[in-house]
Protein backbone atom coordinates (compact mmCIF):
# COMPACT_ATOMS: atom_id res chain seq x y z
CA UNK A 1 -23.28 -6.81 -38.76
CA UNK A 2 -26.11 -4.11 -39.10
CA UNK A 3 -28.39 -7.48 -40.28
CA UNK A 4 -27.97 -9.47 -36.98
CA UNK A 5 -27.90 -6.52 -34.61
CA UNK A 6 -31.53 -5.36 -36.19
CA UNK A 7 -32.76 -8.76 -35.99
CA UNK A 8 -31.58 -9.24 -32.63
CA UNK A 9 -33.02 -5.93 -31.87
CA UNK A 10 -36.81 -6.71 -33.16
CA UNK A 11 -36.72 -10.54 -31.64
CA UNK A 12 -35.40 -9.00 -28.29
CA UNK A 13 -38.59 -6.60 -28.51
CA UNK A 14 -40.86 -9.45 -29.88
CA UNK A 15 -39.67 -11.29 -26.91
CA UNK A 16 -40.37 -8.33 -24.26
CA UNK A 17 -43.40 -6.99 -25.69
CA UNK A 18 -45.37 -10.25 -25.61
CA UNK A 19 -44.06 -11.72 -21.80
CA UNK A 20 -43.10 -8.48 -19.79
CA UNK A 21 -44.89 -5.21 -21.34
CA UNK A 22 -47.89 -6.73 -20.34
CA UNK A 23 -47.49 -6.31 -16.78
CA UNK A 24 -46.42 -2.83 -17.47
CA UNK A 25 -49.89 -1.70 -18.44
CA UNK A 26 -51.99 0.76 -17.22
CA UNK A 27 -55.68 0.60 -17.62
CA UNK A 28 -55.17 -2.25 -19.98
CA UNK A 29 -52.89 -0.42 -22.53
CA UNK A 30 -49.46 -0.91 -23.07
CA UNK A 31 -46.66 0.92 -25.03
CA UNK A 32 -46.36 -0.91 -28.45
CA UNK A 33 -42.49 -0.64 -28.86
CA UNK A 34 -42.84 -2.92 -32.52
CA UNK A 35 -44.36 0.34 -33.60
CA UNK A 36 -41.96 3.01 -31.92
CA UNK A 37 -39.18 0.28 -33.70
CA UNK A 38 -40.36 0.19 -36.85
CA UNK A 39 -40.97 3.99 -37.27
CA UNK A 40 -37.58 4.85 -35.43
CA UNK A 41 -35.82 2.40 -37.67
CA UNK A 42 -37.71 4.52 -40.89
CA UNK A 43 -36.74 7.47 -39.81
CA UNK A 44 -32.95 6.58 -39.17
CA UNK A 45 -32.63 4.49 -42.36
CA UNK A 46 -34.93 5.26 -45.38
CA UNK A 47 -38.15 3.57 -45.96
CA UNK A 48 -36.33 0.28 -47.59
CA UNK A 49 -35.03 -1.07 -44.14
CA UNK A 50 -38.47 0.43 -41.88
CA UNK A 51 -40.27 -1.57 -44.64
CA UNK A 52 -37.81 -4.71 -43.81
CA UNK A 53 -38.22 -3.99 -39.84
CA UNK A 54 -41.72 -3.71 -40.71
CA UNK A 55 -41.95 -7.00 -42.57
CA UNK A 56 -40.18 -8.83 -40.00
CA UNK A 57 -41.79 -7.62 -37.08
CA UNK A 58 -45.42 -7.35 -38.17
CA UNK A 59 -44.57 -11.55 -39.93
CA UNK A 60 -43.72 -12.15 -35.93
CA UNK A 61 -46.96 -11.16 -34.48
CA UNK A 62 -48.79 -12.74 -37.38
CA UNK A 63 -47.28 -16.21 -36.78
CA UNK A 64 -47.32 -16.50 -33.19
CA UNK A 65 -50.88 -14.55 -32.41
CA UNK A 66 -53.29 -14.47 -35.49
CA UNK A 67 -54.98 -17.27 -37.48
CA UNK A 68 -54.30 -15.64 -40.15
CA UNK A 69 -50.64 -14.29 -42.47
CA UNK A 70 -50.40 -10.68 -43.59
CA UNK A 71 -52.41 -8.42 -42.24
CA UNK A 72 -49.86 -7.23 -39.32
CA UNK A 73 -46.69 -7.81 -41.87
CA UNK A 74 -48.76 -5.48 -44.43
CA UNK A 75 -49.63 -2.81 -42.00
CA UNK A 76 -46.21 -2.87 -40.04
CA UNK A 77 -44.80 -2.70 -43.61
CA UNK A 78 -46.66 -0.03 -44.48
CA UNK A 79 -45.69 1.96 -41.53
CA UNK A 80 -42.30 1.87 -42.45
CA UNK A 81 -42.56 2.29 -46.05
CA UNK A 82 -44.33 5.51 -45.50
CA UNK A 83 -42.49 7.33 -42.67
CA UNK A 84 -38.91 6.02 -43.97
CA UNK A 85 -39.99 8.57 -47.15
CA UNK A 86 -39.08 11.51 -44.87
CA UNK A 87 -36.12 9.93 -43.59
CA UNK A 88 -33.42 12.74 -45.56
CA UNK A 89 -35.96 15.56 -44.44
CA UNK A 90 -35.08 15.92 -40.83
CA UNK A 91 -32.12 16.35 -38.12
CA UNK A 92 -31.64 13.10 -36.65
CA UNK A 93 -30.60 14.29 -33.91
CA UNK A 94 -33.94 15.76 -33.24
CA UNK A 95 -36.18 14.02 -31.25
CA UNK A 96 -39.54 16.22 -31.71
CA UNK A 97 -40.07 14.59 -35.25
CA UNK A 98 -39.52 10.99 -34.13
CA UNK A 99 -42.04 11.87 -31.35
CA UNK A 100 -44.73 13.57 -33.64
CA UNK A 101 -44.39 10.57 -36.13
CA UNK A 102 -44.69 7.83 -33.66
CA UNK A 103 -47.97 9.38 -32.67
CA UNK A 104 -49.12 9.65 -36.33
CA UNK A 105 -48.14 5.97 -36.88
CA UNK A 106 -49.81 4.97 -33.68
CA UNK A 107 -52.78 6.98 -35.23
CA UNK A 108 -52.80 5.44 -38.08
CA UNK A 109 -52.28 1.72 -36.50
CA UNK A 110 -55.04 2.26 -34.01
CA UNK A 111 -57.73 3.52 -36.63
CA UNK A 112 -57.28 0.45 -39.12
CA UNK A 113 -57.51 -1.42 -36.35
CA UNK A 114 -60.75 0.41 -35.09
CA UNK A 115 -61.68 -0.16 -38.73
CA UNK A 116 -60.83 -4.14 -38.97
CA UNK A 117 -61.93 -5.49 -35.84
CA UNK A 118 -64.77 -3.25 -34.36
CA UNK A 119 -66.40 -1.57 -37.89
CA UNK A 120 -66.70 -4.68 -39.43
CA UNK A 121 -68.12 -6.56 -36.44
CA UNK A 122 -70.78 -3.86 -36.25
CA UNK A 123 -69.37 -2.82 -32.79
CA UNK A 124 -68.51 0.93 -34.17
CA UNK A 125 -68.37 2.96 -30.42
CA UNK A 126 -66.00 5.23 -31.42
CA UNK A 127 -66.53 7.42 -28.23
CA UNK A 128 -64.92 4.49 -26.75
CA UNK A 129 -62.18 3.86 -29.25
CA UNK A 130 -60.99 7.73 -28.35
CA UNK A 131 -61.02 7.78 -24.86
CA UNK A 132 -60.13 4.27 -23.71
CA UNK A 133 -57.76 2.92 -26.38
CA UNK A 134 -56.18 5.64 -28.31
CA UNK A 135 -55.72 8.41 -26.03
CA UNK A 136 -53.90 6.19 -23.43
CA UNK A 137 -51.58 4.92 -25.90
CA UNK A 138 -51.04 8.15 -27.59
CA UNK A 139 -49.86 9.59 -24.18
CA UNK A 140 -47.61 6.40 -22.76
CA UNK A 141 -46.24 5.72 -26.41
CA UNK A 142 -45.14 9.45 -26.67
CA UNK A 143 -43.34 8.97 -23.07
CA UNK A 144 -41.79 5.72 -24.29
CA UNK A 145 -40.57 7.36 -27.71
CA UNK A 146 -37.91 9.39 -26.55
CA UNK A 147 -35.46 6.78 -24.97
CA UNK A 148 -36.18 3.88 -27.03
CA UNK A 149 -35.55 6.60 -30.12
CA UNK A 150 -32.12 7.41 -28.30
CA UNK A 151 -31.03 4.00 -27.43
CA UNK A 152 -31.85 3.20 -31.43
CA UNK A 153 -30.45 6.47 -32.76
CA UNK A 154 -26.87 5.56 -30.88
CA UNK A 155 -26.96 1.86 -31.96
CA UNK A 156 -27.37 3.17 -35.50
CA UNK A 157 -24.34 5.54 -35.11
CA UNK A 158 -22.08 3.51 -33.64
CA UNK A 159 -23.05 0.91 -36.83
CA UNK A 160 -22.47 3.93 -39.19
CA UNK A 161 -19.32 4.42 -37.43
CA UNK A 162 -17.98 0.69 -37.90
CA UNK A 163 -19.25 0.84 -41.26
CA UNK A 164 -17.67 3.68 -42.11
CA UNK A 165 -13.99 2.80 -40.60
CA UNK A 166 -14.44 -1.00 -42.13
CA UNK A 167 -12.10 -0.62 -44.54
CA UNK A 168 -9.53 1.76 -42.95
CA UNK A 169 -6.18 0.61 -43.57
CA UNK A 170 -4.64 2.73 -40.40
């Protein structure tokens, strides 16, 4: 059950984020829920199923938007490998952490991007990086956080719950 609900959870978002999130920018950014996912799911569940969310969501974006396999299924994969490593450090129930590590992991995602694409093309304006790409999506990602994190945190209860009762006779 938990399989099919988190893979109907990351296609619904695939879906979303590529057709409607779009239209939701402003000044050309917009919120990059794959990432809120994948570090909400690592935070919730240990690093093995952030990695898997990971996986599975960065494997997405490489097969339907980049010539080339691996480099978004690494990173996203990454993501969750690392955060899911705090996952038995933390109240759950708290949603300051979730918040700070989403903007860590949005940190991180932007500057090896920064690093990949503009670095290596010689195009290193990092005045410009700061200001106009990470700072926006720093602030709307940290507004988005919070009730994407809730809706996630009470899907994953009420799976814990089932799970739990499964095998209840009465």
């Amino acid at each position: 059950m938990r399989i099919i609900i988190t893979t109907l959870i990351v296609v619904l978002n695939f879906i979303l984020q590529t057709t409607l999130f779009p239209y939701l920018a402003i000044q050309g950014v917009f919120p990059n829920t794959a990432l809120i996912i994948v570090t909400s799911y690592s935070l919730l569940r240990g690093s093995k199923e952030g990695a898997l969310v990971g996986a599975g969501t960065g494997f997405l974006m490489d097969v339907f938007f980049h010539t080339y396999i691996g480099f978004y299924t690494a990173l996203y994969l990454l993501i969750g490998l690392i955060f899911g490593r705090s996952q038995r450090s933390f109240f759950r129930e708290n949603y300051i952490l979730p918040i700070i590590f989403c903007a860590i992991a949005t940190i991180f995602y932007q500057a090896v991007l920064y690093v990949s694409s503009f670095v290596f093309q010689g195009e290193g304006n990092i005045l410009y990086f700061l200001f106009r790409v990470l700072l926006p999506e720093l602030v709307y990602m940290t507004i988005v956080t919070v009730p994407l994190y809730r809706v996630l945190f009470g899907i994953n209860e009420w799976l814990e719950l089932k799970e739990k009762y499964k095998y209840r006779l009465f």
